[in-house]
N, C-alpha and C. Protein backbone atom coordinates (compact mmCIF):
# COMPACT_ATOMS: atom_id res chain seq x y z
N UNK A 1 38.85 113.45 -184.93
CA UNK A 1 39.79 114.10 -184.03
C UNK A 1 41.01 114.53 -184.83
N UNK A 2 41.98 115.22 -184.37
CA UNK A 2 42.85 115.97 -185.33
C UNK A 2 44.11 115.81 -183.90
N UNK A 3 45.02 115.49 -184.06
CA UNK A 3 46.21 115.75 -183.51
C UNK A 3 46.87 116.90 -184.39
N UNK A 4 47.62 117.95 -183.82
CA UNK A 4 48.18 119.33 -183.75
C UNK A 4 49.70 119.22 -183.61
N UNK A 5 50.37 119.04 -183.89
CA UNK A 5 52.02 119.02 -183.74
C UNK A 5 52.30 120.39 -183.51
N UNK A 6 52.87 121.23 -183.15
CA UNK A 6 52.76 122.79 -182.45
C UNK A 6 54.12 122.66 -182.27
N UNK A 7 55.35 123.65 -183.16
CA UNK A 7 56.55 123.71 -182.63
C UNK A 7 57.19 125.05 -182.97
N UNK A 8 57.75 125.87 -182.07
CA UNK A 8 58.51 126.82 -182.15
C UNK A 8 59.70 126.67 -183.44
N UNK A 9 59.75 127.21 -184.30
CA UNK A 9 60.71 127.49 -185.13
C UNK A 9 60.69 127.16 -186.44
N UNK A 10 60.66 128.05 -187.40
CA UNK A 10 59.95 127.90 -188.69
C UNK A 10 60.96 127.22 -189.95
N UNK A 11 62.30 127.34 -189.93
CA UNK A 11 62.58 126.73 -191.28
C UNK A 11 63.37 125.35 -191.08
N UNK A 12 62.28 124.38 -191.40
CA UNK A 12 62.30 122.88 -191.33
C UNK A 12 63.12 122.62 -192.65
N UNK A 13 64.06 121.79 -192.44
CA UNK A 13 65.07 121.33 -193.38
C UNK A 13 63.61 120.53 -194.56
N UNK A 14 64.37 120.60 -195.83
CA UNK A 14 63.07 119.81 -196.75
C UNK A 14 63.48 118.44 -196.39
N UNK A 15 64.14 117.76 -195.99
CA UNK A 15 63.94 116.12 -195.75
C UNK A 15 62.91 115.94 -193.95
N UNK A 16 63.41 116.85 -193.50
CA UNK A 16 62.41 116.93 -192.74
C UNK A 16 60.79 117.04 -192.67
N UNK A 17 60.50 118.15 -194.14
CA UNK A 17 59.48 118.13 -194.21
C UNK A 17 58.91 117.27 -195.35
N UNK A 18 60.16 116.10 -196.07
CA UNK A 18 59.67 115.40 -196.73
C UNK A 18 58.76 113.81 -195.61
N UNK A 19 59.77 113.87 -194.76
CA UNK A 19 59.93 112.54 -193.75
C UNK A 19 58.22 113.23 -192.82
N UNK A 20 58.10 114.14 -192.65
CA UNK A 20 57.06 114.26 -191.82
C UNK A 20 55.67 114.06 -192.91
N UNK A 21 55.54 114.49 -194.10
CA UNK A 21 54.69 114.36 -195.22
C UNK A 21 54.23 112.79 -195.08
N UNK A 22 55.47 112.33 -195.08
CA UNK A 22 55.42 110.58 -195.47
C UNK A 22 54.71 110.25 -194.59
N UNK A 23 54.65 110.58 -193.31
CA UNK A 23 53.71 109.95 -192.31
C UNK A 23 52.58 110.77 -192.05
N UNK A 24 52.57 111.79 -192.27
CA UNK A 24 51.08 112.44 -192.14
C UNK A 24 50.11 111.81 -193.48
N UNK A 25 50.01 111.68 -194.11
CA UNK A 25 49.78 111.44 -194.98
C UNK A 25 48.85 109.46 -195.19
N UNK A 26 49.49 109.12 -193.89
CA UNK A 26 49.20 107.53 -193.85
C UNK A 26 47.72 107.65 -193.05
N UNK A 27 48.08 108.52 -192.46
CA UNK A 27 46.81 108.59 -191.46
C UNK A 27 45.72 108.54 -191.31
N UNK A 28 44.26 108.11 -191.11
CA UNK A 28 43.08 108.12 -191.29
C UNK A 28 42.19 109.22 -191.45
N UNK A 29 41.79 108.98 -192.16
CA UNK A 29 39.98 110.81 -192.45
C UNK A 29 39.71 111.10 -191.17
N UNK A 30 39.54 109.61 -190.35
CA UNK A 30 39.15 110.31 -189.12
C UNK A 30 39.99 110.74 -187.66
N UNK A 31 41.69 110.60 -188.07
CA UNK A 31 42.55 111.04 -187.27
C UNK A 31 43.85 111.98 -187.88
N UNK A 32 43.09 112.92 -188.04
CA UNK A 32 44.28 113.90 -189.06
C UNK A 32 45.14 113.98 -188.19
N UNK A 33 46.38 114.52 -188.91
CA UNK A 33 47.37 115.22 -188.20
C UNK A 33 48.62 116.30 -189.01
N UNK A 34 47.98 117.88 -187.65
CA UNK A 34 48.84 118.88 -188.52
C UNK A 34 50.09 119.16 -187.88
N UNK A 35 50.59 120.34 -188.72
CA UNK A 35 51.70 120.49 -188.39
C UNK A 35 51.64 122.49 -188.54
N UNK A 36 51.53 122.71 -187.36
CA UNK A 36 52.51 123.97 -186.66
C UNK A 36 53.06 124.57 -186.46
N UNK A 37 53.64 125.76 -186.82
CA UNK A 37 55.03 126.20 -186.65
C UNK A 37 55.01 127.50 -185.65
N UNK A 38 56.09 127.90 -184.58
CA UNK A 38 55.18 129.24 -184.15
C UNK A 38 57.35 130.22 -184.12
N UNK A 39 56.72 131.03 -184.92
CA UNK A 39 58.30 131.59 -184.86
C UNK A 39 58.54 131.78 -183.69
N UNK A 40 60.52 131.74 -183.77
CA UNK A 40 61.00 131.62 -182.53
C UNK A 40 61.36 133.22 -182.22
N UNK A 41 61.22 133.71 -180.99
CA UNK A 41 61.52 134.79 -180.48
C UNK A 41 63.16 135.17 -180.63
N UNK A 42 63.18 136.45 -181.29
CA UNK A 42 64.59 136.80 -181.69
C UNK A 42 65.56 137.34 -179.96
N UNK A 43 66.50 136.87 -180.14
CA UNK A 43 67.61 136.69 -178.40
C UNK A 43 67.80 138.12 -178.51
N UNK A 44 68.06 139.12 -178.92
CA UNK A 44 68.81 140.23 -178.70
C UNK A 44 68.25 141.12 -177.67
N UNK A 45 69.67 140.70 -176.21
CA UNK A 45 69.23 141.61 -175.34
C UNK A 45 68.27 141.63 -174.53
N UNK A 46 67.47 140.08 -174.39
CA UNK A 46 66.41 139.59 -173.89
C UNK A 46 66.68 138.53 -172.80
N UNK A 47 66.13 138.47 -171.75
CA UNK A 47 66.08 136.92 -170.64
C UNK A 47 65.49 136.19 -171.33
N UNK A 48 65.96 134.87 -170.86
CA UNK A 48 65.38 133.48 -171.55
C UNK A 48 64.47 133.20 -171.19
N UNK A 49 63.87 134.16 -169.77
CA UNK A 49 62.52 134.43 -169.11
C UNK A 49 61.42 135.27 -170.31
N UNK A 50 61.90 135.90 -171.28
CA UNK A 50 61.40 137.16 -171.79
C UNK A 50 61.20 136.42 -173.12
N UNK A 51 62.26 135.70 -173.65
CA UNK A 51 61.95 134.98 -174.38
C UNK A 51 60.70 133.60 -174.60
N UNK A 52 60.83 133.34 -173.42
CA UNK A 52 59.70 131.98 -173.34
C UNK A 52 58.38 132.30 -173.46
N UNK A 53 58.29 133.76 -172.65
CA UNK A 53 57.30 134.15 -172.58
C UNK A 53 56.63 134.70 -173.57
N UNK A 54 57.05 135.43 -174.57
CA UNK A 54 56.99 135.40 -176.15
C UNK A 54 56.20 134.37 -176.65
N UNK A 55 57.23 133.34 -176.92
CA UNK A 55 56.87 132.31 -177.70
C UNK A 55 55.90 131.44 -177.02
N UNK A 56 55.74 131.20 -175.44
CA UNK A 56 54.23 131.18 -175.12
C UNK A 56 53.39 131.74 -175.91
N UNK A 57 52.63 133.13 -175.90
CA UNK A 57 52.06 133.51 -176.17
C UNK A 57 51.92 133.30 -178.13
N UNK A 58 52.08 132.73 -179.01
CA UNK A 58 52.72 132.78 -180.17
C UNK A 58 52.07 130.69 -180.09
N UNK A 59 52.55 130.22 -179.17
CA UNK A 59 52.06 128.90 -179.08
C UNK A 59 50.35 128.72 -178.61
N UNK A 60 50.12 129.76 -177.62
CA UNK A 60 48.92 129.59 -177.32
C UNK A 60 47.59 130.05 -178.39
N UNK A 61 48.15 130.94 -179.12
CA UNK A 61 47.81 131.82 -180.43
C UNK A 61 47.51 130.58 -181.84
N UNK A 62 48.18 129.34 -181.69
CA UNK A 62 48.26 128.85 -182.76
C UNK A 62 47.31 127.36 -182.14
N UNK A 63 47.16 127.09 -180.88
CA UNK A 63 46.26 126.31 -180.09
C UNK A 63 44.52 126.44 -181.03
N UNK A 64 44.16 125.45 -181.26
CA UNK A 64 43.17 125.27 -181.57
C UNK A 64 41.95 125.26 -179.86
N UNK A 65 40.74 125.80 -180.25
CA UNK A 65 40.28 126.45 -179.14
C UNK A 65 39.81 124.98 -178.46
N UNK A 66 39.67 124.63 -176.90
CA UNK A 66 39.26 123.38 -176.55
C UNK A 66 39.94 122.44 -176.73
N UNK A 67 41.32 122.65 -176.90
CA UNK A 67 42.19 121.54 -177.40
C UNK A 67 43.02 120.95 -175.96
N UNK A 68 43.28 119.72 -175.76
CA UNK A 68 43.70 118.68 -175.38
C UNK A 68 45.20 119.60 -175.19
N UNK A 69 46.56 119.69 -174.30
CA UNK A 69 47.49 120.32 -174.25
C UNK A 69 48.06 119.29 -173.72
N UNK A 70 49.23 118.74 -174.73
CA UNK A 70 50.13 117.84 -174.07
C UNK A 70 52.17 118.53 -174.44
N UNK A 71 52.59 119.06 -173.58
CA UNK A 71 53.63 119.43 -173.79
C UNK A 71 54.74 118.54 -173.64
N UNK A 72 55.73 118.67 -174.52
CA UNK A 72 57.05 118.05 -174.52
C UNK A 72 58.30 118.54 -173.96
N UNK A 73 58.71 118.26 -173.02
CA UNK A 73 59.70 118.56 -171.94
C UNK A 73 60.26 117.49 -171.95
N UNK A 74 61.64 117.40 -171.33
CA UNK A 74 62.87 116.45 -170.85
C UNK A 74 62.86 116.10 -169.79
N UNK A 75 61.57 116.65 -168.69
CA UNK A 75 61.24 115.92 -167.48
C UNK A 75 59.59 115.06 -167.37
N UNK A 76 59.18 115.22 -168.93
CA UNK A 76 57.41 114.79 -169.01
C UNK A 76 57.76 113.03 -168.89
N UNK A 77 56.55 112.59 -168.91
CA UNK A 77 56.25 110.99 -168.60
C UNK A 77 56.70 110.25 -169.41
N UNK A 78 58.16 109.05 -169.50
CA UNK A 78 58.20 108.40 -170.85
C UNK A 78 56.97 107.62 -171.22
N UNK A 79 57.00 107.26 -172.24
CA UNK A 79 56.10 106.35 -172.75
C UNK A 79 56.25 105.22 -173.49
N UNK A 80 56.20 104.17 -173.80
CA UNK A 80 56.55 102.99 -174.76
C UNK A 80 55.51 103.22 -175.76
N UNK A 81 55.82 102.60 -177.19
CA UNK A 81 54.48 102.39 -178.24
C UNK A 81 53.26 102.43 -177.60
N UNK A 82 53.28 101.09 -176.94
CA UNK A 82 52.01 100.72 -176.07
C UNK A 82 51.33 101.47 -175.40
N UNK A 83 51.97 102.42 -174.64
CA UNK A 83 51.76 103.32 -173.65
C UNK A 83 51.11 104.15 -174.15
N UNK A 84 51.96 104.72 -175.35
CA UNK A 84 51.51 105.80 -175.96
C UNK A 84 50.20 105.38 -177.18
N UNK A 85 49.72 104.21 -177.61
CA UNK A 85 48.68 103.77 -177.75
C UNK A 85 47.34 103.42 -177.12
N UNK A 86 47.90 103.50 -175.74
CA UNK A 86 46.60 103.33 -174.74
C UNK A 86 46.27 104.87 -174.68
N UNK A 87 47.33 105.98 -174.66
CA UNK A 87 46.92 107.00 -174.51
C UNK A 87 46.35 107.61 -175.73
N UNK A 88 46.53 107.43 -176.63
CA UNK A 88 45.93 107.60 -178.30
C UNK A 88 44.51 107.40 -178.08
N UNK A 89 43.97 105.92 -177.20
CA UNK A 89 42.35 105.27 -177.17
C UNK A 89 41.60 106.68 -176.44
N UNK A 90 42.67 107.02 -175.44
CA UNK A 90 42.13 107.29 -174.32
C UNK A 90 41.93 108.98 -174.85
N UNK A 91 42.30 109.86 -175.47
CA UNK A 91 42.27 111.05 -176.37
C UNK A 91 41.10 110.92 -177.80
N UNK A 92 41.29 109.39 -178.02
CA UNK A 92 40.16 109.35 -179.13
C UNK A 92 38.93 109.18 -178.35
N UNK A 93 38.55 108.59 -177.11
CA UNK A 93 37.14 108.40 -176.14
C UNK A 93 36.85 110.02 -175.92
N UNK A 94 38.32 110.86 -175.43
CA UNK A 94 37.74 112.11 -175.30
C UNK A 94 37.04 113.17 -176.27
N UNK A 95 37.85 112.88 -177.39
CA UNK A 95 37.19 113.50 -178.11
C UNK A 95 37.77 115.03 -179.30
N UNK A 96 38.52 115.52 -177.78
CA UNK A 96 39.17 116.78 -178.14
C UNK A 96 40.05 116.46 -179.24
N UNK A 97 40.55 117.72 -180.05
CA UNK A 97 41.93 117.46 -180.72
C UNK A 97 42.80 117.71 -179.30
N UNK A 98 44.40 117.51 -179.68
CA UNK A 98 45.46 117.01 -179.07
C UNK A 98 46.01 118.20 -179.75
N UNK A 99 46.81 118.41 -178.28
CA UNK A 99 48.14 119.32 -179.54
C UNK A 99 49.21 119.12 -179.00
N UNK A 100 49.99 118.69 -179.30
CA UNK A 100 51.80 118.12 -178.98
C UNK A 100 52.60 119.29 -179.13
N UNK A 101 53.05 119.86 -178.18
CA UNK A 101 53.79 120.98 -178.09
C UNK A 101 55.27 121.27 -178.05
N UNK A 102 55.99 121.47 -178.74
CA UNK A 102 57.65 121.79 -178.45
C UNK A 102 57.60 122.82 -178.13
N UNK A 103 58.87 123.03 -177.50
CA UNK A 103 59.18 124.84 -177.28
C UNK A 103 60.49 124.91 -178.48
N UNK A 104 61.01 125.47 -178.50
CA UNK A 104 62.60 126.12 -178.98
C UNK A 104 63.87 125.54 -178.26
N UNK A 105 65.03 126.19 -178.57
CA UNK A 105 66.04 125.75 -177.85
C UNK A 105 66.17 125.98 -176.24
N UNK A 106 65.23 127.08 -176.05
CA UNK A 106 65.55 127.12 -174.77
C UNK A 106 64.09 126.60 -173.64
N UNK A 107 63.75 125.96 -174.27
CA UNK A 107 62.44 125.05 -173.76
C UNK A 107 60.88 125.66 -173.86
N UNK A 108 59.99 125.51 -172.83
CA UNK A 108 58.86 125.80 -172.81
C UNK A 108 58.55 126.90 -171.76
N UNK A 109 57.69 127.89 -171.50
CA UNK A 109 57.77 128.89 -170.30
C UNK A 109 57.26 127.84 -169.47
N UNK A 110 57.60 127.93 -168.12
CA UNK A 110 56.85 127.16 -167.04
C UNK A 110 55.43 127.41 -167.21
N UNK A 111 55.05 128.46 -167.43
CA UNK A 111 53.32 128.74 -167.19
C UNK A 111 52.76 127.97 -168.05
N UNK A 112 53.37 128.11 -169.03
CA UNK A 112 52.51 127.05 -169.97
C UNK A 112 52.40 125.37 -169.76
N UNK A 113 53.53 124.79 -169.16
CA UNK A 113 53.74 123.54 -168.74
C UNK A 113 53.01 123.44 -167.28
N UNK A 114 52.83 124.48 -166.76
CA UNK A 114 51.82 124.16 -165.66
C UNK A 114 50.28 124.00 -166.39
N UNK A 115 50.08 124.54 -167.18
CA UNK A 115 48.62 124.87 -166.85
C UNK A 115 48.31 123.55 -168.29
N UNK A 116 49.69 122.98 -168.62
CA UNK A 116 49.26 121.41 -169.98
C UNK A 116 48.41 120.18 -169.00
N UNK A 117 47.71 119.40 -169.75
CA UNK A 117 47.15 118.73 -169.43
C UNK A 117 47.65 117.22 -168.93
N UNK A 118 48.74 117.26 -169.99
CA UNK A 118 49.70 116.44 -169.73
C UNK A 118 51.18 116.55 -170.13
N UNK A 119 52.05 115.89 -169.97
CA UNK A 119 53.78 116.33 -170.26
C UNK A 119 54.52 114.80 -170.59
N UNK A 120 54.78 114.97 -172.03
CA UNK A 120 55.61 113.97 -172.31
C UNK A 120 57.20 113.87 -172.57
N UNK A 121 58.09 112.77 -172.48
CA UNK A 121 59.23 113.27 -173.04
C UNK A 121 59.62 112.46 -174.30
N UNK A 122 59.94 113.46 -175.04
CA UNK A 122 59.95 112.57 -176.36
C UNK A 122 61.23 111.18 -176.25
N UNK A 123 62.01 111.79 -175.99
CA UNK A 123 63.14 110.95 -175.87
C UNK A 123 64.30 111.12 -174.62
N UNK A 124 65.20 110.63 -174.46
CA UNK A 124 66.60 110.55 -173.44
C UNK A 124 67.54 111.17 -174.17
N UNK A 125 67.65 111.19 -175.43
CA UNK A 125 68.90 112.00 -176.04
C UNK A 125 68.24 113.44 -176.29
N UNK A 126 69.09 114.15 -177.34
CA UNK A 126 68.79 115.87 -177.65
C UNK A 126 69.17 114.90 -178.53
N UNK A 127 68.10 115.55 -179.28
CA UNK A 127 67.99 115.98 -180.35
C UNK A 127 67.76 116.81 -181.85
N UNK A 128 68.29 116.86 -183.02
CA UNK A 128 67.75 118.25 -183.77
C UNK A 128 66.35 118.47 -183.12
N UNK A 129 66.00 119.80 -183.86
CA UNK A 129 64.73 119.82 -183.27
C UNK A 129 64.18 119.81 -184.32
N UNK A 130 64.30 119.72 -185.94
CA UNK A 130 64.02 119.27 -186.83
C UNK A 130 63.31 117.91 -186.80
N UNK A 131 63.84 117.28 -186.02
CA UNK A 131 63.31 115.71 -185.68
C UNK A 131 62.14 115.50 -185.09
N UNK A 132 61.92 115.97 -184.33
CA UNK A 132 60.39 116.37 -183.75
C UNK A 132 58.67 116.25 -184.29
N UNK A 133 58.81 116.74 -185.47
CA UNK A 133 57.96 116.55 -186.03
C UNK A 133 57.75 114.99 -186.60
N UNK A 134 58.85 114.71 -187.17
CA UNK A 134 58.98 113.68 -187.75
C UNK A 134 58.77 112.88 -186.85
N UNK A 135 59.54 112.82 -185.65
CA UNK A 135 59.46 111.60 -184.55
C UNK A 135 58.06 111.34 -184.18
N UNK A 136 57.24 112.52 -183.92
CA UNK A 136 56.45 112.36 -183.52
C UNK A 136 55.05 111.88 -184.41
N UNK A 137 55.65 112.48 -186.00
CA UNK A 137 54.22 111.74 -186.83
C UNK A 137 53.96 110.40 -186.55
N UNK A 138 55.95 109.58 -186.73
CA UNK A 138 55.96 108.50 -186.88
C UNK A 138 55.24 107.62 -185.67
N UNK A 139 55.71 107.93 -184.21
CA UNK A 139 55.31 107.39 -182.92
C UNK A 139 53.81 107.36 -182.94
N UNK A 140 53.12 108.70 -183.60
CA UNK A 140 51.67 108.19 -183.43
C UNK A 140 51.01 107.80 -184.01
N UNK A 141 51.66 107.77 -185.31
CA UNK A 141 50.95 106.66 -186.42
C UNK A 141 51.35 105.50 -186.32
N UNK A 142 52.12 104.82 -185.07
CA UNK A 142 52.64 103.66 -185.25
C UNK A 142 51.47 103.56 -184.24
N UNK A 143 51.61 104.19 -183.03
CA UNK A 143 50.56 104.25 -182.06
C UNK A 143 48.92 104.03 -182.25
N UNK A 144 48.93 104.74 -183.27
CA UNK A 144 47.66 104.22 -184.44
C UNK A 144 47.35 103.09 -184.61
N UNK A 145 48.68 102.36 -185.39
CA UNK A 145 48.23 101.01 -185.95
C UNK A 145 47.99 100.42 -184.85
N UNK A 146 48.88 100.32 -183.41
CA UNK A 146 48.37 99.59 -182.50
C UNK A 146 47.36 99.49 -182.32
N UNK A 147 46.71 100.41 -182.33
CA UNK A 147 44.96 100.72 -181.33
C UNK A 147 43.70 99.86 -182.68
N UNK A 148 44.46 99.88 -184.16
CA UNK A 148 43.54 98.84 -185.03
C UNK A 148 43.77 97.62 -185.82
N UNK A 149 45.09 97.12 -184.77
CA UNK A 149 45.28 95.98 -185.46
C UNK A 149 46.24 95.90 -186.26
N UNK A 150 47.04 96.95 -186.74
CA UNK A 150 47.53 97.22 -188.18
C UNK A 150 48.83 96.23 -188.47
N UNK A 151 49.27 95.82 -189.10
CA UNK A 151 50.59 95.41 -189.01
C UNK A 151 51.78 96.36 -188.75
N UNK A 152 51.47 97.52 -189.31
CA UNK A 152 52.72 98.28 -188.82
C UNK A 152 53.63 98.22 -187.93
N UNK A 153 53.17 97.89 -186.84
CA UNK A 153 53.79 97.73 -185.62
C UNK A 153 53.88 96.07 -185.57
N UNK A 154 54.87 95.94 -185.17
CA UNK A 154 55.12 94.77 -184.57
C UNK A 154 55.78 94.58 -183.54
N UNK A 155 55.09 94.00 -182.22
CA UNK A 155 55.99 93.81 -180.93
C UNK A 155 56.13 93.18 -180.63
């Protein structure tokens, strides 16, 4: 299975893309995980309606076909390690790859968050959006170790 990290906006600070390396990289042969980028739609003179809708299309474009759609919004389901390790089992029984979706600064188009499979929220604060990637290698490779025992995690 392959988890998909999928995020609007292309120039990732290099500690960012050193910190996301570090954890992709831990990961198992049989649970890759990539990383995404889908440029962000240029503002000039555009609705933030006109814009989303853009970069929809630009996200759905970079979707691996049959893939699992879990989007990241500030109103999706929190999750704890745990949580998000039961849901890791429950994506590895299915089968599909996963694709973890950001939008940009000005979020995700609704259409696309309707028609995701599921909706998470990464966190309670704002944050860079540089962080994202990173947060998220780390959460599911920790999520990982849960599901085999690993020491990594400790709760």
């Amino acid at each position: 299975m392959r988890l998909v990290i999928v995020v609007v906006g292309q120039r990732q600070p290099a500690w960012a893309r050193t910190a996301y390396g570090e954890y992709a990289k831990r990961f198992p042969h049989e649970l890759r995980i990539d990383l995404k980028t889908c440029k962000a739609e240029p503002r000039s003179g555009k609705t933030t309606a006109q814009l989303l809708a853009a970069e929809r299309q630009r996200i759905v474009a970079a979707l691996p076909k049959g893939t699992r759609r879990v989007v990241l919004d500030e109103h999706g389901e929190r999750a704890t390690t745990l949580q998000l390790a039961a849901r890791l089992k429950a994506w590895l029984r299915d089968g599909r790859d996963v694709a973890l979706i950001a939008g940009g600064p000005d979020g995700l188009d609704a259409a696309l968050k309707a028609h995701a499979d599921e909706s998470l929220r990464l966190s309670d604060l704002t944050l860079p959006h540089a962080f994202v990637p990173v947060l998220l290698a780390e959460a599911l490779y920790r999520a990982w170790s849960v599901t085999v025992n690993h020491p990594y995690h400790r709760g």
